[in-house]
Protein backbone atom coordinates (compact mmCIF):
# COMPACT_ATOMS: atom_id res chain seq x y z
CA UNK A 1 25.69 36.39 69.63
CA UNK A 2 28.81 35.08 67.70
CA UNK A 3 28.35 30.80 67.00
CA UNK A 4 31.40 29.29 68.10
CA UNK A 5 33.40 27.69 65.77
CA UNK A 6 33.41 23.62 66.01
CA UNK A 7 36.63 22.10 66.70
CA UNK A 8 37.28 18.34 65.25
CA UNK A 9 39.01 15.79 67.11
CA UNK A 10 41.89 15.47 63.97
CA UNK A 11 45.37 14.86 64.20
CA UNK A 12 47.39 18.00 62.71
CA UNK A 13 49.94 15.79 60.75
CA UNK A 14 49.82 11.55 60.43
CA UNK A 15 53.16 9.34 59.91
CA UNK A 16 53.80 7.59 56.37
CA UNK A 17 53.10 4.47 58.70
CA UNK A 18 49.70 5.34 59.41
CA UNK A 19 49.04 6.01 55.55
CA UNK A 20 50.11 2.30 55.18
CA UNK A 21 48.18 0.99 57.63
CA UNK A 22 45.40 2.24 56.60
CA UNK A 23 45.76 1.43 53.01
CA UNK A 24 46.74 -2.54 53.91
CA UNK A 25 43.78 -2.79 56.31
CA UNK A 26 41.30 -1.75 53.10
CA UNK A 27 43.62 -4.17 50.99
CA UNK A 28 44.42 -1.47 48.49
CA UNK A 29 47.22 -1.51 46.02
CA UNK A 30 49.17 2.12 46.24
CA UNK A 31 47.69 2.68 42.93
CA UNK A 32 44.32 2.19 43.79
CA UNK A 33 44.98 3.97 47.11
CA UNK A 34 46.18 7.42 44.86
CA UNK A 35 42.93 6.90 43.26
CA UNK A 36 40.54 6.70 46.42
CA UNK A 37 42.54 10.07 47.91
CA UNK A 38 42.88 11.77 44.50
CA UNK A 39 46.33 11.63 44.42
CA UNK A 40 49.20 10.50 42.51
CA UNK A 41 50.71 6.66 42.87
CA UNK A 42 54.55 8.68 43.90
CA UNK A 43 52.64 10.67 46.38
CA UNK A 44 51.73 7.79 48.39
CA UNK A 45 55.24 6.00 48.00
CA UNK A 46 56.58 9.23 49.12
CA UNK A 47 53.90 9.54 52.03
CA UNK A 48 54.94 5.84 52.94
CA UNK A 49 58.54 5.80 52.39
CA UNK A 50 59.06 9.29 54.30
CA UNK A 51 60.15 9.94 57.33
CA UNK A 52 58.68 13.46 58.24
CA UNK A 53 54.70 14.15 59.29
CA UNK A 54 52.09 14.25 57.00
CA UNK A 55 49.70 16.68 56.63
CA UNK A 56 46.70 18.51 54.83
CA UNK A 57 43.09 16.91 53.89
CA UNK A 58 44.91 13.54 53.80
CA UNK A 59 45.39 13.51 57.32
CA UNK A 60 41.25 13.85 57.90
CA UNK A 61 40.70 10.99 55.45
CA UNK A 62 42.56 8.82 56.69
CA UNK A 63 42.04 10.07 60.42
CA UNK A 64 38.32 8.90 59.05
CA UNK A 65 39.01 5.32 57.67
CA UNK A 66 40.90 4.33 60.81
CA UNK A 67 37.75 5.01 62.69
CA UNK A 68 35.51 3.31 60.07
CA UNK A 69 37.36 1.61 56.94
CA UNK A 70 33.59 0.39 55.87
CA UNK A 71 32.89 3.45 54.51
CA UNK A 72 34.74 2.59 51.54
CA UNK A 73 32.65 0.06 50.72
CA UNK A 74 29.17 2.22 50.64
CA UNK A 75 31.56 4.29 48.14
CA UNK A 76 32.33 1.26 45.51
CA UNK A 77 30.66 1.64 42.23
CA UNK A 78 29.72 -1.71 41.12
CA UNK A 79 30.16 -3.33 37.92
CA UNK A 80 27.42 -1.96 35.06
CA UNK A 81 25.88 -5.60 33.80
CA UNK A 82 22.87 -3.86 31.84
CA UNK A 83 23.07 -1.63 28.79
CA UNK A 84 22.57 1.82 30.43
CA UNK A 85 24.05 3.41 32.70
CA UNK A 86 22.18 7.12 34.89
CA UNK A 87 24.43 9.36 37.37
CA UNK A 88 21.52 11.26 39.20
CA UNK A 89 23.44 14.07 40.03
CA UNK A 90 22.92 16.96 42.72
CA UNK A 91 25.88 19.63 41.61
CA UNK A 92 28.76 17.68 41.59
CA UNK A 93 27.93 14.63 44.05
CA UNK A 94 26.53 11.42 42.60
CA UNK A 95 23.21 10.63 44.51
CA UNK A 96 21.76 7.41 42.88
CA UNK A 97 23.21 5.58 40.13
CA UNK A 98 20.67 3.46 37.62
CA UNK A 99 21.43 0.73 35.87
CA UNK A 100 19.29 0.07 32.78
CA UNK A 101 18.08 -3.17 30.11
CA UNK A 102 15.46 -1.40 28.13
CA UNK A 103 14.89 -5.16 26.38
CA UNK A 104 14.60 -7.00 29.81
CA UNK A 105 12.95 -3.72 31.58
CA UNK A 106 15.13 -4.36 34.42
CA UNK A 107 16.25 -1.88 36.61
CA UNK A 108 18.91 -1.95 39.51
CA UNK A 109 20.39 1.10 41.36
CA UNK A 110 22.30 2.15 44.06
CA UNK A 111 22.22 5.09 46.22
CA UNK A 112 25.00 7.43 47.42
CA UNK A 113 23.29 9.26 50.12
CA UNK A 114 21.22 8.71 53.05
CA UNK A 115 19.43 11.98 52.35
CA UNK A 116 15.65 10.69 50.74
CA UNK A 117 15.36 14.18 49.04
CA UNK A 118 18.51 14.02 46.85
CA UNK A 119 17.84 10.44 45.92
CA UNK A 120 16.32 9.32 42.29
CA UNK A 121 13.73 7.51 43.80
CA UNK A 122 13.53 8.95 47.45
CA UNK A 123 13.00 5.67 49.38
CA UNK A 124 11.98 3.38 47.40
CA UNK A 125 15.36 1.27 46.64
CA UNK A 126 13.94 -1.42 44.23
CA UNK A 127 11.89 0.62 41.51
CA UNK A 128 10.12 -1.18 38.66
CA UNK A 129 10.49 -0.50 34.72
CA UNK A 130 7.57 1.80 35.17
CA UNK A 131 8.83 3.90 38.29
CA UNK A 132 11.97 4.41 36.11
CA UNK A 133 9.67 5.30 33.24
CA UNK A 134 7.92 8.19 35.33
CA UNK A 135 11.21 9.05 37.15
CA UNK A 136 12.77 9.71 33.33
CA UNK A 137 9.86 12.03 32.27
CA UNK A 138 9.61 13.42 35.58
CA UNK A 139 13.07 15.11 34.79
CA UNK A 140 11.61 16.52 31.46
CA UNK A 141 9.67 19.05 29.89
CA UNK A 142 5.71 17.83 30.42
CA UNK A 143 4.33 15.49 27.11
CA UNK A 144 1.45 18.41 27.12
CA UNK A 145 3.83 21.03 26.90
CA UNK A 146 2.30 23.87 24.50
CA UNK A 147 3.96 23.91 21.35
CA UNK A 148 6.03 20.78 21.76
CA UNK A 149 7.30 19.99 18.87
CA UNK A 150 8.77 23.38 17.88
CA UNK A 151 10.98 22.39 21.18
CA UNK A 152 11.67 18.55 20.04
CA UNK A 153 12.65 20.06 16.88
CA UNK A 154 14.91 22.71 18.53
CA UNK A 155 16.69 19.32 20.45
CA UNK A 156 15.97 17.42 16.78
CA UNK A 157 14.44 14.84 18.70
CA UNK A 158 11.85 13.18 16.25
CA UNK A 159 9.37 12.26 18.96
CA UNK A 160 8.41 12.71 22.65
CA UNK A 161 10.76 10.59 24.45
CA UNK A 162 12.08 11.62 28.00
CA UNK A 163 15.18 9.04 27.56
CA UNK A 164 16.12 10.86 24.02
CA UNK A 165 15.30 14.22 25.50
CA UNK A 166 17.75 13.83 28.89
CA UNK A 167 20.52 12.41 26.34
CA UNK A 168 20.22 16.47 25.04
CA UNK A 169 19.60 18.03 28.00
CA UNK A 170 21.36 16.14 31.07
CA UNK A 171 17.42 16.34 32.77
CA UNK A 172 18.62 20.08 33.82
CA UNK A 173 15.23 21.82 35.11
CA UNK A 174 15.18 25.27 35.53
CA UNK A 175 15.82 26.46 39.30
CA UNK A 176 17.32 23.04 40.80
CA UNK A 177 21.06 21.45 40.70
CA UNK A 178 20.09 17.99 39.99
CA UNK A 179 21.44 16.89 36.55
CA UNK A 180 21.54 13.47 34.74
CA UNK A 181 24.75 12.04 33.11
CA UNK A 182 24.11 8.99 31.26
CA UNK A 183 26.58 6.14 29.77
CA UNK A 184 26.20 3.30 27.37
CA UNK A 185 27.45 0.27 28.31
């Protein structure tokens, strides 16, 4: 038997009034409004300023933020006070971001999903130097690895280092999607 297609309670078209509304009530700028919706600054002036219906995947966002404008917030990626800077990755969604002082050994992040699986350190939100430490290597080729250094010299890597060895290979592991992209700060 045929599953029934769902149906979504979703307005077909929204006004350039309710585009404004919504923007003022999160207290963006059109600017950084264009950037939230991943479109351009004249788009939104043109959404705002027009007179006809709106419509496409704009009309489900913002359909969305009436209902719940905190989800922006859980969205916000916070200012990057430590040297380093980890996007745990699953395809093209960031999970858990991890923020890095090698020096200090402190370690902050913040998690994009409520899923425990897709998240760098499942459920524990407040990992030590150390969990980060196991987490990095856990996303690398093993330290007993037969014939290890023929493969740190195929990366020209001098030594076993997981941080050295994601820089090279973005922590890609055969037969998942999870990938690490890392910035300096």
């Amino acid at each position: 038997m045929k599953k029934p297609t769902p149906r979504y309670i979703f307005p077909s078209a929204i006004t350039g009034a309710d585009v404004k509304e919504v923007r003022t009530r999160l207290g963006m700028s059109q600017r950084e409004f264009a950037t939230f919706a991943g479109v351009s600054k004249p788009t939104v002036e043109r959404w705002e300023a027009g007179a006809s219906q709106v419509t496409g995947p704009i009309v489900s966002l913002v359909t969305m933020l009436m209902r719940d404008p905190g989800i922006v917030s859980k969205m916000v990626l916070p200012e990057n006070t430590l040297r380093i800077r980890l996007y745990y990755m699953y395809e093209s969604f960031v999970c858990t971001v991890i923020d890095v002082d090698d020096t200090t050994r402190k370690v902050e992040i913040r998690n994009y999903t409520d899923n425990l699986m897709l998240r760098a350190f499942g459920a524990n939100t407040e990992p030590s130097y150390d969990e980060y430490q196991e987490f990095l290597e856990s996303r690398c080729f093993p330290r007993t690895r037969d014939k290890i250094k023929l493969e740190l010299a195929r990366l020209d890597i001098p030594f076993y280092d997981p941080f050295l060895i994601i820089e090279k290979t973005e922590g890609r592991m055969a037969d998942d999607k999870f990938h690490i992209r890392i910035e300096r700060n």
